[in-house]
Every structure is written in C-alpha cells, then in structure tokens.
N, C-alpha and C. Protein backbone atom coordinates (compact mmCIF):
# COMPACT_ATOMS: atom_id res chain seq x y z
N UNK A 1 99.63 103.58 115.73
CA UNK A 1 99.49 104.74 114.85
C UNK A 1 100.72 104.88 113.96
N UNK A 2 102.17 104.79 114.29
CA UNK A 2 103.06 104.59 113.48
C UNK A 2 103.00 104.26 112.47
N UNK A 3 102.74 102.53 113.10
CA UNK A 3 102.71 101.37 112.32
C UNK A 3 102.17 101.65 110.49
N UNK A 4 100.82 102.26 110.84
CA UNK A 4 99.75 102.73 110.08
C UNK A 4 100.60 103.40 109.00
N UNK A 5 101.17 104.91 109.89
CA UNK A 5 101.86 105.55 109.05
C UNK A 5 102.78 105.07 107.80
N UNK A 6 103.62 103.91 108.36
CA UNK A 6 104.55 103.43 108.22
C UNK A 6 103.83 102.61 106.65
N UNK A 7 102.91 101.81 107.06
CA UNK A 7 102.20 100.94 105.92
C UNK A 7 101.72 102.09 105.05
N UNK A 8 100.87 103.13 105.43
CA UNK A 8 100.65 103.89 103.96
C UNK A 8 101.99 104.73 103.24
N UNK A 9 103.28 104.62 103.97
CA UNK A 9 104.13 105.57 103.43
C UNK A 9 104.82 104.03 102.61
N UNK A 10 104.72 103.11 102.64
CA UNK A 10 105.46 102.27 101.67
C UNK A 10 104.46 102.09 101.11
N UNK A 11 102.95 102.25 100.69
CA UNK A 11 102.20 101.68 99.87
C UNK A 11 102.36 102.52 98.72
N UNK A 12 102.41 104.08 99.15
CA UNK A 12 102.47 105.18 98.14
C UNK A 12 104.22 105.24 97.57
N UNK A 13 105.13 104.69 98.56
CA UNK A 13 106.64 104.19 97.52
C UNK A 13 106.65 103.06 96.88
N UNK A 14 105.88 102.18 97.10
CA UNK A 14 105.58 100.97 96.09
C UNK A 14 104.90 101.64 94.71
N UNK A 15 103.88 102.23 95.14
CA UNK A 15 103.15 102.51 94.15
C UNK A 15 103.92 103.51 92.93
N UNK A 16 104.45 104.40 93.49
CA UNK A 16 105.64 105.23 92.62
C UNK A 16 106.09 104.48 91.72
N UNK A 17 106.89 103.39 92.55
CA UNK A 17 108.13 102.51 91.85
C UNK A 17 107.13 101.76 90.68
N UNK A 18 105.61 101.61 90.86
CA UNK A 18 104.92 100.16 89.95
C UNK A 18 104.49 101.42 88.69
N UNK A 19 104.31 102.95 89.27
CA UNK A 19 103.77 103.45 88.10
C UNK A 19 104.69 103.91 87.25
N UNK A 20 105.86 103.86 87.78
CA UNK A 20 106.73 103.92 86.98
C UNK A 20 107.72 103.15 86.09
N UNK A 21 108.16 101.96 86.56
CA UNK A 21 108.00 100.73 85.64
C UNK A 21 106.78 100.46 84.91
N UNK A 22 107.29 99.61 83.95
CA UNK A 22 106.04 99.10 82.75
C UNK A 22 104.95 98.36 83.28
N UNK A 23 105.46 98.35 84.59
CA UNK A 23 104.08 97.22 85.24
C UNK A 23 102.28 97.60 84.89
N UNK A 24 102.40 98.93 85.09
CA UNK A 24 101.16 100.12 85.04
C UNK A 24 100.71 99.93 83.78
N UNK A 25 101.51 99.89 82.55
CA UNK A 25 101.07 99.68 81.36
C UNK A 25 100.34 98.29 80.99
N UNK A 26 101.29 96.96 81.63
CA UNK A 26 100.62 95.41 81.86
C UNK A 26 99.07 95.49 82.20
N UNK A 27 99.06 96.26 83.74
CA UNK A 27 97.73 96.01 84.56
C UNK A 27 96.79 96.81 84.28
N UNK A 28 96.68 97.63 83.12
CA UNK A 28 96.54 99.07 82.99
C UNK A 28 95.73 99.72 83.79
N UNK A 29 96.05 99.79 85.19
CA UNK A 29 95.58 100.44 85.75
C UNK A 29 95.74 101.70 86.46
N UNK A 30 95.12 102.40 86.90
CA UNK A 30 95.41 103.72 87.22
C UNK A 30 95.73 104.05 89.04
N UNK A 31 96.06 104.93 89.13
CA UNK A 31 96.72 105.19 90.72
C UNK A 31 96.03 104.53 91.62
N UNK A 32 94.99 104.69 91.94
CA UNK A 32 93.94 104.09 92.93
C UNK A 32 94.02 103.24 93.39
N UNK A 33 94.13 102.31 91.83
CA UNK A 33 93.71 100.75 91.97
C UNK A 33 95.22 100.12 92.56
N UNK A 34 96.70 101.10 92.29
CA UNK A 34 97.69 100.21 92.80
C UNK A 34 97.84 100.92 94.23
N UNK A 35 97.08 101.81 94.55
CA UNK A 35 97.75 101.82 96.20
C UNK A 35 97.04 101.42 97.06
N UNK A 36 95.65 101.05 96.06
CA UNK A 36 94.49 100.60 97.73
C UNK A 36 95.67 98.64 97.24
N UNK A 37 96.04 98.29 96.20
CA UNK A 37 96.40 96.89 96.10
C UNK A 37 97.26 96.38 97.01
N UNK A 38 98.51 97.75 97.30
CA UNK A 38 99.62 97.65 98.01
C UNK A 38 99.24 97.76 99.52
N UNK A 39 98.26 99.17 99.75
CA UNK A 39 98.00 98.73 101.08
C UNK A 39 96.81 97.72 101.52
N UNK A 40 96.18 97.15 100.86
CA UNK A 40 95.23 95.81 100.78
C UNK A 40 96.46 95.18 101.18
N UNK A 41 97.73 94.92 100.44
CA UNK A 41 98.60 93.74 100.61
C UNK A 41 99.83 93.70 101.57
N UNK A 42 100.06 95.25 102.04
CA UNK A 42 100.75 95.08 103.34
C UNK A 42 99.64 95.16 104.72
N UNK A 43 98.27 95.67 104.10
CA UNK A 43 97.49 95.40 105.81
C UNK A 43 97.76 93.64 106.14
N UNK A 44 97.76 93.10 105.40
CA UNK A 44 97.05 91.55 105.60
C UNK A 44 98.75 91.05 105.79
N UNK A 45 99.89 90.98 105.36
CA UNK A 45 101.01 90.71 105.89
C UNK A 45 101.28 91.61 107.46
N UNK A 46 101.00 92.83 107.54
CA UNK A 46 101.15 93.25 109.01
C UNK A 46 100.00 92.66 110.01
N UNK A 47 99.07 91.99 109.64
CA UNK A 47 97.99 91.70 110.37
C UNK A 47 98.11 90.12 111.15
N UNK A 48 99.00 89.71 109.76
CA UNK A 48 99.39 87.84 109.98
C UNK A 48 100.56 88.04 110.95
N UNK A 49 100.92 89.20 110.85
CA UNK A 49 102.72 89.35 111.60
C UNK A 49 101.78 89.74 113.43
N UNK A 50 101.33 90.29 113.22
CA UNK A 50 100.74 90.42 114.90
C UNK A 50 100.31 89.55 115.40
N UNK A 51 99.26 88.77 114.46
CA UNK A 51 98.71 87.35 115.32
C UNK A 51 99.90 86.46 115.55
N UNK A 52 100.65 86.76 114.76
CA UNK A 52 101.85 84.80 114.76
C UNK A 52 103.16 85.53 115.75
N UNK A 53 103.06 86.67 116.81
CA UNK A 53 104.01 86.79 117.25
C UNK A 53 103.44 87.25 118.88
C-alpha cells in the first residue's frame, strides 16, 4: 500500500515538473495523458523490480 502511494506521489511530481517545462507544449498533451504515462511507466519499472529481486 505504501509502495502504491509512493508511485502515484512521484507520478503527479513528474507530471508537475513535465507540465511545466516545454515538454507539454512538444507532446501537446494535456494532464491526464502525462500522469496515467508516468504512472503506466513507474508501475512496469516497480513491477520488473519485484520479479528480479
């Protein structure tokens, strides 16, 4: 349950940091699409980290 916590509270500080750099303007995409991206992309790195340990 932490863990969880832990992954959506850096997906929504990633996401801060991307909408606020020019990145947002590149991808033009809107909030949604970068925090389901970030936590899409730390579930699957925390997921590879449980099996390989």
């Amino acid at each position: 349950m932490k863990s969880t916590l832990y992954m959506l509270l850096g997906a929504i500080i990633l996401t801060y940091f991307t909408l606020i750099l020019p990145f947002s303007k590149i991808y033009n995409s809107g909030l949604f699409e970068v925090l389901s991206f970030w936590l899409i992309l730390i579930f699957v790195f925390s997921y590879n980290n449980k099996n390989h340990t």
